[in-house]
N, C-alpha and C. Protein backbone atom coordinates (compact mmCIF):
# COMPACT_ATOMS: atom_id res chain seq x y z
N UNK A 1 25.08 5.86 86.99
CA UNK A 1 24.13 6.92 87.28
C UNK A 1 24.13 7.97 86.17
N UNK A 2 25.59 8.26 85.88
CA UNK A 2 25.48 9.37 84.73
C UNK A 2 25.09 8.67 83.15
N UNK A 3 25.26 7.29 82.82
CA UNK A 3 24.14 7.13 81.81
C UNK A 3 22.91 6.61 81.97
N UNK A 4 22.57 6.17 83.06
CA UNK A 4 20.96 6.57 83.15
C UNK A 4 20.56 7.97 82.94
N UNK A 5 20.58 8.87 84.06
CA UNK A 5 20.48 10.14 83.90
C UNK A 5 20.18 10.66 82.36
N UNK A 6 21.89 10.66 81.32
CA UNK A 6 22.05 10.69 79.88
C UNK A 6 20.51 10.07 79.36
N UNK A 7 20.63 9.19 79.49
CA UNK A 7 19.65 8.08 78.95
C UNK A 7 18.31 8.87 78.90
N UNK A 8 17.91 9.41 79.84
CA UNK A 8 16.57 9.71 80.50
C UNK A 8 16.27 10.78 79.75
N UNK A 9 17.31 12.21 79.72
CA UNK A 9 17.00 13.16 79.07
C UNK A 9 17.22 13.13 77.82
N UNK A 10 17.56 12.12 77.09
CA UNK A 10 17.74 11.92 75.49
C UNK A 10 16.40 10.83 75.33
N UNK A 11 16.06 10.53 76.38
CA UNK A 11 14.22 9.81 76.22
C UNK A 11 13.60 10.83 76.06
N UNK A 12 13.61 12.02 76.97
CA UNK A 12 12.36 12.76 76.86
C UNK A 12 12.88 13.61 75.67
N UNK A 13 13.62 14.54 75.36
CA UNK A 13 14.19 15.24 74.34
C UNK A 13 13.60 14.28 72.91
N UNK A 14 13.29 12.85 72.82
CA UNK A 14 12.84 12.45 71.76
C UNK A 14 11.49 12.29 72.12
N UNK A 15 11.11 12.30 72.96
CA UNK A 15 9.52 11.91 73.05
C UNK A 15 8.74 13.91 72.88
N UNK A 16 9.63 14.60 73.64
CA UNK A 16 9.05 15.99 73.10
C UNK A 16 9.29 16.31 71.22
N UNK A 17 10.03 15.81 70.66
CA UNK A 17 10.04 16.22 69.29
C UNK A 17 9.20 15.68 68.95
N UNK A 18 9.05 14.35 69.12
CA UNK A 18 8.30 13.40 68.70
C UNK A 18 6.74 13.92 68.58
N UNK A 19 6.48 14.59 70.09
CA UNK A 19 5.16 15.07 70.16
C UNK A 19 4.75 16.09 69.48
N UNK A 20 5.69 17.15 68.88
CA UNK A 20 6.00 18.66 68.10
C UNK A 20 5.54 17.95 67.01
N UNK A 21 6.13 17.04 66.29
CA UNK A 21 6.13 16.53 65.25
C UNK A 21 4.49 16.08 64.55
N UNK A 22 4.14 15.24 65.70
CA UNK A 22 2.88 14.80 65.58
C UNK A 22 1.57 16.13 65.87
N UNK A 23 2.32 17.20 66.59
CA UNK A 23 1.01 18.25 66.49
C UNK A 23 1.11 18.90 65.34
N UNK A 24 2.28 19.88 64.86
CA UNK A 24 2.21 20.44 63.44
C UNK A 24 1.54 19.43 62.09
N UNK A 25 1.92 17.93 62.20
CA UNK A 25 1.28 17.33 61.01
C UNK A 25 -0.17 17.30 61.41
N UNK A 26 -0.75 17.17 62.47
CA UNK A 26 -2.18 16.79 62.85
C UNK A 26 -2.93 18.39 63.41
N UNK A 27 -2.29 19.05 63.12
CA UNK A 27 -3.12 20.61 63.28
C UNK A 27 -4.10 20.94 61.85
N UNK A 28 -5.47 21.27 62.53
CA UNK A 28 -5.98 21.80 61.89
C UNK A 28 -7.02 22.88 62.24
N UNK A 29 -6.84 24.20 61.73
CA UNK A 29 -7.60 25.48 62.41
C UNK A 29 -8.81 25.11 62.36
N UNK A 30 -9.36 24.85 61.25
CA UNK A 30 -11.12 24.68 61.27
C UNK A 30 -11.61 22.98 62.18
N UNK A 31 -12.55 23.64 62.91
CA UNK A 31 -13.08 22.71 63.58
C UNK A 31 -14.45 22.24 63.43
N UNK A 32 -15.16 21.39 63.93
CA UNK A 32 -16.51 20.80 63.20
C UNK A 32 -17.62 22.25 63.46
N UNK A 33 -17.00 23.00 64.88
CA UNK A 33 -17.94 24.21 64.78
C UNK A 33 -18.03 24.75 63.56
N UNK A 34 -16.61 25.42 63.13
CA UNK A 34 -16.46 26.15 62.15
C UNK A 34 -17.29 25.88 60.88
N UNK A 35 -17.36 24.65 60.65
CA UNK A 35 -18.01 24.16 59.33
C UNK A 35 -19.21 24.29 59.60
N UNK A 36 -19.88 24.05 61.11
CA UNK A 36 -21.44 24.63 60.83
C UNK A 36 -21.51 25.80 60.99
N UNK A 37 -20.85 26.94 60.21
CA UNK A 37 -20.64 27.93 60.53
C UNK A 37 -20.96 28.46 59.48
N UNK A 38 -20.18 27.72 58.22
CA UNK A 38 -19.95 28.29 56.67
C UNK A 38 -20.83 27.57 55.76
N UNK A 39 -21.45 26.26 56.39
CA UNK A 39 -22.13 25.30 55.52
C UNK A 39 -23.65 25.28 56.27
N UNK A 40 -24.79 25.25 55.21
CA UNK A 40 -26.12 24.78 55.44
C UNK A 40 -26.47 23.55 56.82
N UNK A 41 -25.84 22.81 56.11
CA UNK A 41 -25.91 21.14 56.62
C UNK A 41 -24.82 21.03 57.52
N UNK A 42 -25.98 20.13 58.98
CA UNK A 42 -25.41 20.70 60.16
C UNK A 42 -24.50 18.77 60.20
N UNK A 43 -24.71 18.49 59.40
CA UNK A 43 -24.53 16.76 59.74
C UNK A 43 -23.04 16.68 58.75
N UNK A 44 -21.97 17.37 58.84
CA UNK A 44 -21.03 17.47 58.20
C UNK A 44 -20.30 16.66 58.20
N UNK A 45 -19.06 15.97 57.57
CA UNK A 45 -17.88 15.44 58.07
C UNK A 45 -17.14 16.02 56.67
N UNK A 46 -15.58 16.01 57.58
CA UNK A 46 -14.34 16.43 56.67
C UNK A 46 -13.11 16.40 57.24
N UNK A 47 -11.97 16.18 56.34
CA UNK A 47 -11.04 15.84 57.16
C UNK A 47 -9.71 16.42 56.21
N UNK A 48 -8.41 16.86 56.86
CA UNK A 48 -7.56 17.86 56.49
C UNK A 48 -6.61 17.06 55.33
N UNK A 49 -7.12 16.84 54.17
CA UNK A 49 -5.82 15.96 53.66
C UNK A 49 -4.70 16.37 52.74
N UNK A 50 -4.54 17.76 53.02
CA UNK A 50 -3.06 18.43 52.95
C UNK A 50 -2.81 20.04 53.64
N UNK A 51 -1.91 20.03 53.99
CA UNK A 51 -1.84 21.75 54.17
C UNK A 51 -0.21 21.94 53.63
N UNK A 52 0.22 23.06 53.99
CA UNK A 52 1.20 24.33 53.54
C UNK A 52 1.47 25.35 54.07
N UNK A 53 2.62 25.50 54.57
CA UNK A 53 2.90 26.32 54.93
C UNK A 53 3.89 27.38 54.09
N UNK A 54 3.02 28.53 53.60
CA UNK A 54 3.82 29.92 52.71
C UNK A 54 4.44 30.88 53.47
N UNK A 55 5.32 30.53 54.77
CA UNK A 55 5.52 31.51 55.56
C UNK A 55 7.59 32.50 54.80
N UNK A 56 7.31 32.83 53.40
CA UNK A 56 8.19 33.49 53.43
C UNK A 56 9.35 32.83 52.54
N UNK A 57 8.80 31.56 52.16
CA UNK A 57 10.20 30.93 51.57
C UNK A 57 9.74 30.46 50.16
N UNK A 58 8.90 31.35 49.76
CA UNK A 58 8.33 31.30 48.22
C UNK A 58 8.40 32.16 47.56
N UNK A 59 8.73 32.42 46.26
CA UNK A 59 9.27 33.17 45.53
C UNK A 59 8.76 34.84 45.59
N UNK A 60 7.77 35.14 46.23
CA UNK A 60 6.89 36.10 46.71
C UNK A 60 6.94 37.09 47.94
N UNK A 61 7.79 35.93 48.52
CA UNK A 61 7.51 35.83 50.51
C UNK A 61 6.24 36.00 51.11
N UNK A 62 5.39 35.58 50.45
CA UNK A 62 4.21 35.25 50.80
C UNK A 62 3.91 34.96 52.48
N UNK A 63 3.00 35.30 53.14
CA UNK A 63 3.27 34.67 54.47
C UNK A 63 1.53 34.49 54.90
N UNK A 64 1.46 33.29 54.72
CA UNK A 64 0.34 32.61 54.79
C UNK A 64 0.36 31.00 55.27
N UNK A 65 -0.87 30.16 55.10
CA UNK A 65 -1.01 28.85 55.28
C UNK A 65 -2.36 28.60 54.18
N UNK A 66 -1.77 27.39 53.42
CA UNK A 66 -3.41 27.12 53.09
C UNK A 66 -3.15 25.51 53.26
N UNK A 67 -4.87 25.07 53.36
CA UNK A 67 -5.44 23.65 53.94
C UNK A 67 -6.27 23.51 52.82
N UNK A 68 -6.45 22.31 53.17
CA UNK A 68 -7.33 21.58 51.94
C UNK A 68 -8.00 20.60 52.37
N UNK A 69 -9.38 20.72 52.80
CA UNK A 69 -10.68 19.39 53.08
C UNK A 69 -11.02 18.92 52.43
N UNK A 70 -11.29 17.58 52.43
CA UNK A 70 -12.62 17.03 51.94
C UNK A 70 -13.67 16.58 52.75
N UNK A 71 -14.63 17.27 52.08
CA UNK A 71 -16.05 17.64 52.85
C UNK A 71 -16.92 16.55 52.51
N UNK A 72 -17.56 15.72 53.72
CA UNK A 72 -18.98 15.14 53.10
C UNK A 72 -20.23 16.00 53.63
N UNK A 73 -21.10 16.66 53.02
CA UNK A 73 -22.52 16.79 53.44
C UNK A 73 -22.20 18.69 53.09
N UNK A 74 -21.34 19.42 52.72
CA UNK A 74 -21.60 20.46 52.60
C UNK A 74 -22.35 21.42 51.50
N UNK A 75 -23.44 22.39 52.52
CA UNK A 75 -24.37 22.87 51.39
C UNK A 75 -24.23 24.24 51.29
N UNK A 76 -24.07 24.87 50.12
CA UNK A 76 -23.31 26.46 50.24
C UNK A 76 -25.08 26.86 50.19
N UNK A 77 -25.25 28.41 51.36
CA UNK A 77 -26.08 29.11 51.21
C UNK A 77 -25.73 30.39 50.96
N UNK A 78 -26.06 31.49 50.12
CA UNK A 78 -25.77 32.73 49.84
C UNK A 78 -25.52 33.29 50.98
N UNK A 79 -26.32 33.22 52.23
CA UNK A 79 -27.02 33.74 53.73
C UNK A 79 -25.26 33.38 54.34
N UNK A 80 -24.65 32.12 54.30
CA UNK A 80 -23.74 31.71 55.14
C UNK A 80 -22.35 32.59 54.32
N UNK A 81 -21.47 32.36 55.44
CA UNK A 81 -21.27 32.12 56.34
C UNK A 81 -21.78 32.94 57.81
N UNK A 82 -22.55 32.02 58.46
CA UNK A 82 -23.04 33.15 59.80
C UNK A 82 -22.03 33.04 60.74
N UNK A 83 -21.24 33.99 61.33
CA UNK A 83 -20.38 33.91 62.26
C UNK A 83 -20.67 34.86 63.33
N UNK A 84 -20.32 34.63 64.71
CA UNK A 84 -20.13 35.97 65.39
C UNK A 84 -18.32 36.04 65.63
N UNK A 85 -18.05 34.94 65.51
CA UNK A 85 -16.19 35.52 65.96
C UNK A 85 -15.61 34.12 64.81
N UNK A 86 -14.37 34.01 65.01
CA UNK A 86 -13.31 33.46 63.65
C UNK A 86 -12.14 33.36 64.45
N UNK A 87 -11.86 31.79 64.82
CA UNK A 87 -10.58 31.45 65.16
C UNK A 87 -10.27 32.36 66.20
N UNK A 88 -11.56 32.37 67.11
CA UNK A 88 -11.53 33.05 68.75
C UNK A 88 -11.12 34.30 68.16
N UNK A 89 -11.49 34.47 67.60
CA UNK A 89 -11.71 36.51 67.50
C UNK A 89 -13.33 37.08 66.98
N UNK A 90 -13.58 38.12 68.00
CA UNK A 90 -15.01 38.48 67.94
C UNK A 90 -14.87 39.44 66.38
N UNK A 91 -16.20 39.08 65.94
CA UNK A 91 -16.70 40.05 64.12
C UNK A 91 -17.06 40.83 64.78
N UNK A 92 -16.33 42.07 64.76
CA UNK A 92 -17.45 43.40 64.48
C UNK A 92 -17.67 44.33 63.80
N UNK A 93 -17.73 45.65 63.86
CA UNK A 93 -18.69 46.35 62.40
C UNK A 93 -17.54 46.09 61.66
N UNK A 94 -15.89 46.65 62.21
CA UNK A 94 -14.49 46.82 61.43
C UNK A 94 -14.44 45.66 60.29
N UNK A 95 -15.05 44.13 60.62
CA UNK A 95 -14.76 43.28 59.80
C UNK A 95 -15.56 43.21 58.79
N UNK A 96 -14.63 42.98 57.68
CA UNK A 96 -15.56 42.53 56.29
C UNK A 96 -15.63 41.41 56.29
N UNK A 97 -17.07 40.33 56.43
CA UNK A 97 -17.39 39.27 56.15
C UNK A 97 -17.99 39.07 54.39
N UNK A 98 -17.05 38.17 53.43
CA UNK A 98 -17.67 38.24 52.62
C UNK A 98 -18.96 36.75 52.27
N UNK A 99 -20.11 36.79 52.37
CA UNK A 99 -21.01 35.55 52.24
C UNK A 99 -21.03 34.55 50.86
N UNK A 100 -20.71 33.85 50.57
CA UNK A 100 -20.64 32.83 49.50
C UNK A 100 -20.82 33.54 48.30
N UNK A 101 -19.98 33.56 47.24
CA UNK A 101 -20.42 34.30 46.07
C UNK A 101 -19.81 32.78 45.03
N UNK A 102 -20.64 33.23 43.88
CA UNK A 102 -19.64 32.33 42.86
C UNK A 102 -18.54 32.46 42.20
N UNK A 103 -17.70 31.50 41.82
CA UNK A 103 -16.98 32.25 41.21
C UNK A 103 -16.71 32.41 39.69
N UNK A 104 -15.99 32.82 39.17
CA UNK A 104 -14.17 33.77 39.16
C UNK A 104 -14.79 34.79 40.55
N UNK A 105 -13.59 35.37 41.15
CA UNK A 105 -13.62 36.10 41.88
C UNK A 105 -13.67 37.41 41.71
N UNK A 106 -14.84 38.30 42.35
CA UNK A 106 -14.93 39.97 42.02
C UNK A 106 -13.23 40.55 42.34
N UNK A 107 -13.33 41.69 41.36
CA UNK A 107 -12.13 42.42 41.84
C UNK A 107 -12.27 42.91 42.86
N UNK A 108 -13.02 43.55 43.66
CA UNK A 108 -12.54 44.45 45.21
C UNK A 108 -12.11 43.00 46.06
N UNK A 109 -12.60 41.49 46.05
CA UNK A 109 -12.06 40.64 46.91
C UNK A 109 -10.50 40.17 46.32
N UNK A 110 -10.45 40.33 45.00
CA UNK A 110 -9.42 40.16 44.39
C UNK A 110 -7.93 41.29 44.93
N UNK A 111 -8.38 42.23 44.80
CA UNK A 111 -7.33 43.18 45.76
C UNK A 111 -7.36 42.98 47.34
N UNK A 112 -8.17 42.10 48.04
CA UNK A 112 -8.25 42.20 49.36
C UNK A 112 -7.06 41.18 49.19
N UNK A 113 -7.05 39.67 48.89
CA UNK A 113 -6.51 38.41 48.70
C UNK A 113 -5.60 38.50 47.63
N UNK A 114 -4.99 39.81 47.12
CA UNK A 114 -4.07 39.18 45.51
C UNK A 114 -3.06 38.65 46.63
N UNK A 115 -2.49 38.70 47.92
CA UNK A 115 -1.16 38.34 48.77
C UNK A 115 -1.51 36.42 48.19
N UNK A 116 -2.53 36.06 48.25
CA UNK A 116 -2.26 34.28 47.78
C UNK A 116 -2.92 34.43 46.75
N UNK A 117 -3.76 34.83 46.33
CA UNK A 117 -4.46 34.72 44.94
C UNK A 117 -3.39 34.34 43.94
N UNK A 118 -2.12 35.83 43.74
CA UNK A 118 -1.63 35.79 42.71
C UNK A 118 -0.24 34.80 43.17
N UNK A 119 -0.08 34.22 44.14
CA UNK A 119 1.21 33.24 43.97
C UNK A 119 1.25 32.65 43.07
N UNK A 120 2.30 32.44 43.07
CA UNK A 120 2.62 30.73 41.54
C UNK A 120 3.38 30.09 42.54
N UNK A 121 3.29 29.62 43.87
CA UNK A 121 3.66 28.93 44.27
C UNK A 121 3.02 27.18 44.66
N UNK A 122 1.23 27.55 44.32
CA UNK A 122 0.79 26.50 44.43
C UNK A 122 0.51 25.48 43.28
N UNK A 123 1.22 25.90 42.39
CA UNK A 123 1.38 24.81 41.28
C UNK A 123 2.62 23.58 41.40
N UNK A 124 3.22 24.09 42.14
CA UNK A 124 4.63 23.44 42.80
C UNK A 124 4.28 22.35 44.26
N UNK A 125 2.98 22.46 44.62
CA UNK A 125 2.82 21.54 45.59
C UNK A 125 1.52 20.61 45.26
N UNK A 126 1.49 19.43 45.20
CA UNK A 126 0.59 18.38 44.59
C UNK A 126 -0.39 18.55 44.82
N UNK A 127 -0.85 18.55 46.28
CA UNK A 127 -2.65 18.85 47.01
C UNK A 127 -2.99 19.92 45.78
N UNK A 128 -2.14 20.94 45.80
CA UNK A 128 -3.34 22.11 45.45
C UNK A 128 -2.70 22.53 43.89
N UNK A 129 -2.09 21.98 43.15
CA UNK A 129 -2.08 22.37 41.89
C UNK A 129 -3.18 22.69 41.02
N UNK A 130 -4.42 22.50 41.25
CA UNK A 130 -5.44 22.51 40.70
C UNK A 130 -6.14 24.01 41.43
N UNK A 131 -5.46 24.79 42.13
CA UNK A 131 -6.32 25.85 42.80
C UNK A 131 -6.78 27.32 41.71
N UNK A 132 -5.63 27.31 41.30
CA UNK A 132 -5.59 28.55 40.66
C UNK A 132 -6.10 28.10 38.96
N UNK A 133 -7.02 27.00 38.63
CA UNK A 133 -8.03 26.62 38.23
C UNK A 133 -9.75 26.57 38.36
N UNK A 134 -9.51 25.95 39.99
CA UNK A 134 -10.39 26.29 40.89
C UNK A 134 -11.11 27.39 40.55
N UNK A 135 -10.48 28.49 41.26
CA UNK A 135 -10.95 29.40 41.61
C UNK A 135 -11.55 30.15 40.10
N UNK A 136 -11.62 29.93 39.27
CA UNK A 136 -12.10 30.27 38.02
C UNK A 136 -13.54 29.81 38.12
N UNK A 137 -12.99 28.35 37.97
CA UNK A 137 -14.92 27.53 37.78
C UNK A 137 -16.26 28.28 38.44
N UNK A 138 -16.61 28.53 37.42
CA UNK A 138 -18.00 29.23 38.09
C UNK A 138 -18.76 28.38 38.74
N UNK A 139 -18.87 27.10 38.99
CA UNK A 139 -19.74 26.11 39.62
C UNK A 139 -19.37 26.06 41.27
N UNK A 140 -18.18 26.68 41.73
CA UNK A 140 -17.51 26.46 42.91
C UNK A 140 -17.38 28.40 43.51
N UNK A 141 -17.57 28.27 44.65
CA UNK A 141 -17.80 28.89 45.59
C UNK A 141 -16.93 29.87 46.26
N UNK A 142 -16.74 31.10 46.93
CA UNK A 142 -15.83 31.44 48.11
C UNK A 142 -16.43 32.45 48.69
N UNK A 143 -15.95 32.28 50.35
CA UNK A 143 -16.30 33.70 50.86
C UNK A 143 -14.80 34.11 52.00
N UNK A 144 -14.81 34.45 52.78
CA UNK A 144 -13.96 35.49 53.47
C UNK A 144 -14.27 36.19 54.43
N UNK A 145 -13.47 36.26 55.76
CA UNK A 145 -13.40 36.91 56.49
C UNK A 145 -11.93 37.60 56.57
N UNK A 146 -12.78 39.25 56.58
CA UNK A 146 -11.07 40.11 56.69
C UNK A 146 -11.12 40.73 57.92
N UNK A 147 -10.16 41.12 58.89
CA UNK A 147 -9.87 41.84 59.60
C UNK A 147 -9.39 42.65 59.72
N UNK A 148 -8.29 42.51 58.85
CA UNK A 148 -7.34 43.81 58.22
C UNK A 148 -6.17 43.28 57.59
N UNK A 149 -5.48 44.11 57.29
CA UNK A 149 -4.15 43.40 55.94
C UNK A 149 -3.10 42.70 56.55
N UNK A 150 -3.16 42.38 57.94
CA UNK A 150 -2.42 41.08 58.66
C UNK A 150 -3.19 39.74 59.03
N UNK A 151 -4.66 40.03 59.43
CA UNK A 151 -5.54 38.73 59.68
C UNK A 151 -6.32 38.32 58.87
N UNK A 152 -6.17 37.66 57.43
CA UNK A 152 -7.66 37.66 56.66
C UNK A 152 -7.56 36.24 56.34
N UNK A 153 -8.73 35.67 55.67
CA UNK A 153 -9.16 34.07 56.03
C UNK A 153 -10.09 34.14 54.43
N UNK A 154 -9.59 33.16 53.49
CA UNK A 154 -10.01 33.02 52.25
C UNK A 154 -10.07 31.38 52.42
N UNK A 155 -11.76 31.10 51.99
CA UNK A 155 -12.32 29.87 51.58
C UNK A 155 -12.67 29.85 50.49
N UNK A 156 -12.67 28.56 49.74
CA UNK A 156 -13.31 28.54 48.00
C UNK A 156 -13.63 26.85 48.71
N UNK A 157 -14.94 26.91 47.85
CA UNK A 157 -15.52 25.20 48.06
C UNK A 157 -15.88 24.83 46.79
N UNK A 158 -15.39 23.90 46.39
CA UNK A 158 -15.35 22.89 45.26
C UNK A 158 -16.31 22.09 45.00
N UNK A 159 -17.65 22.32 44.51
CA UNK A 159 -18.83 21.69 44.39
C UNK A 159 -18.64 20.24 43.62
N UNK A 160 -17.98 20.17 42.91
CA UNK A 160 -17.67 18.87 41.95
C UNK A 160 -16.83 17.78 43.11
N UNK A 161 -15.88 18.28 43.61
CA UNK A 161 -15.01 16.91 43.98
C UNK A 161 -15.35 17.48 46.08
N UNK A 162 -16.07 18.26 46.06
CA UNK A 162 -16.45 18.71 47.78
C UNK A 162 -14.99 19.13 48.19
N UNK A 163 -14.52 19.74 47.73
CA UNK A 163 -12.82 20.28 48.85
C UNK A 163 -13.23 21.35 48.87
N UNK A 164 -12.85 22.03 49.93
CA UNK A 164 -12.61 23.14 50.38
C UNK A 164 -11.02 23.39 50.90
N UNK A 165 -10.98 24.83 50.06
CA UNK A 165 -9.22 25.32 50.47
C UNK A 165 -9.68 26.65 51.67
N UNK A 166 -9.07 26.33 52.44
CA UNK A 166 -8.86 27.74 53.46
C UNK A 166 -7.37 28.30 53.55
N UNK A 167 -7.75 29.40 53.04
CA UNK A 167 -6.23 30.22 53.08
C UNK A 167 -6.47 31.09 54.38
N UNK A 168 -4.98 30.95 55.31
CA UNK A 168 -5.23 31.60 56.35
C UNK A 168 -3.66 32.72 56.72
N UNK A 169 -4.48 34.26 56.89
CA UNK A 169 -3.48 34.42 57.14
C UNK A 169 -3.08 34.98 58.22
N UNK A 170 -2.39 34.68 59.55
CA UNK A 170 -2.81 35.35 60.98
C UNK A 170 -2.02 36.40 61.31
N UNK A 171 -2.58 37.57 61.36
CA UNK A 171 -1.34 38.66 61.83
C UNK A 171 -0.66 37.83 63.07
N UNK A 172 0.84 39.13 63.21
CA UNK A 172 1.53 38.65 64.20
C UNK A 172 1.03 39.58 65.52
């Protein structure tokens, strides 16, 4: 009885990690809403093929997340991103929505975002070594939603190879 019992709760104790395991790798904040949110074209597909977590253990202490899509069908409009709320939080006047600009990036968004802008931590992880390149190319895209200097949300879309990076950062 006492190694069944044993048995049983060292089954579930692995089937709950097991399940932890499989949600953190298969989480992803943006959802197909979201993308008809930020993109023209309502007939989207994309799918998460790396993320990161910067919560503090980078040379910075950075405390963020960034993701990385690849997008089929997305069309940047100056007009977008139209939102009324962001990752179940309502926009209102307080928030700065910034709408698609090109890039290099203006300085006033540049001081909103230097917390990931200026890392050198993403040269050290494979997906996104190419970001802080990126974000130069004038052919490629970003906009932003801020809330304030604990909740703010930085996208850049990659017109050449279709990725989009979302840097996210969620107050506590």
């Amino acid at each position: 009885m006492k190694k069944f019992l044993l048995g049983s709760v060292l089954f579930l104790l692995v089937m709950g990690c097991s399940y932890l395991i499989y949600r953190e790798y298969s989480f992803s904040p943006l959802k197909k809403g979201d993308f008809q949110k930020i993109f023209v074209e309502q007939n989207i597909s994309f799918n998460n093929s790396c993320s990161k977590d910067f919560l503090g253990i980078s040379s910075g202490s950075e405390l963020f997340e960034i993701y990385l899509y690849n997008v089929k069908g997305g069309i940047i409009s100056k007009e977008f991103p139209k939102i009324t709320e962001w990752e179940h939080k309502e926009i209102t006047d307080k928030v700065v929505v910034g709408k698609w600009k090109n890039c290099p990036i203006d300085s006033q968004t540049m001081v909103l975002y230097k917390f990931a802008l200026k890392a050198n931590d993403f040269d050290k992880v494979k997906c996104f070594n190419s970001f802080n390149k990126e974000v130069l190319n004038p052919t490629n895209y970003y906009c932003f939603v801020h809330f304030n200097d604990l909740e703010q949300y930085f996208l850049l879309y990659c017109t050449d190879c279709q990725e989009l990076y979302y840097i996210r950062r969620k107050g506590f």
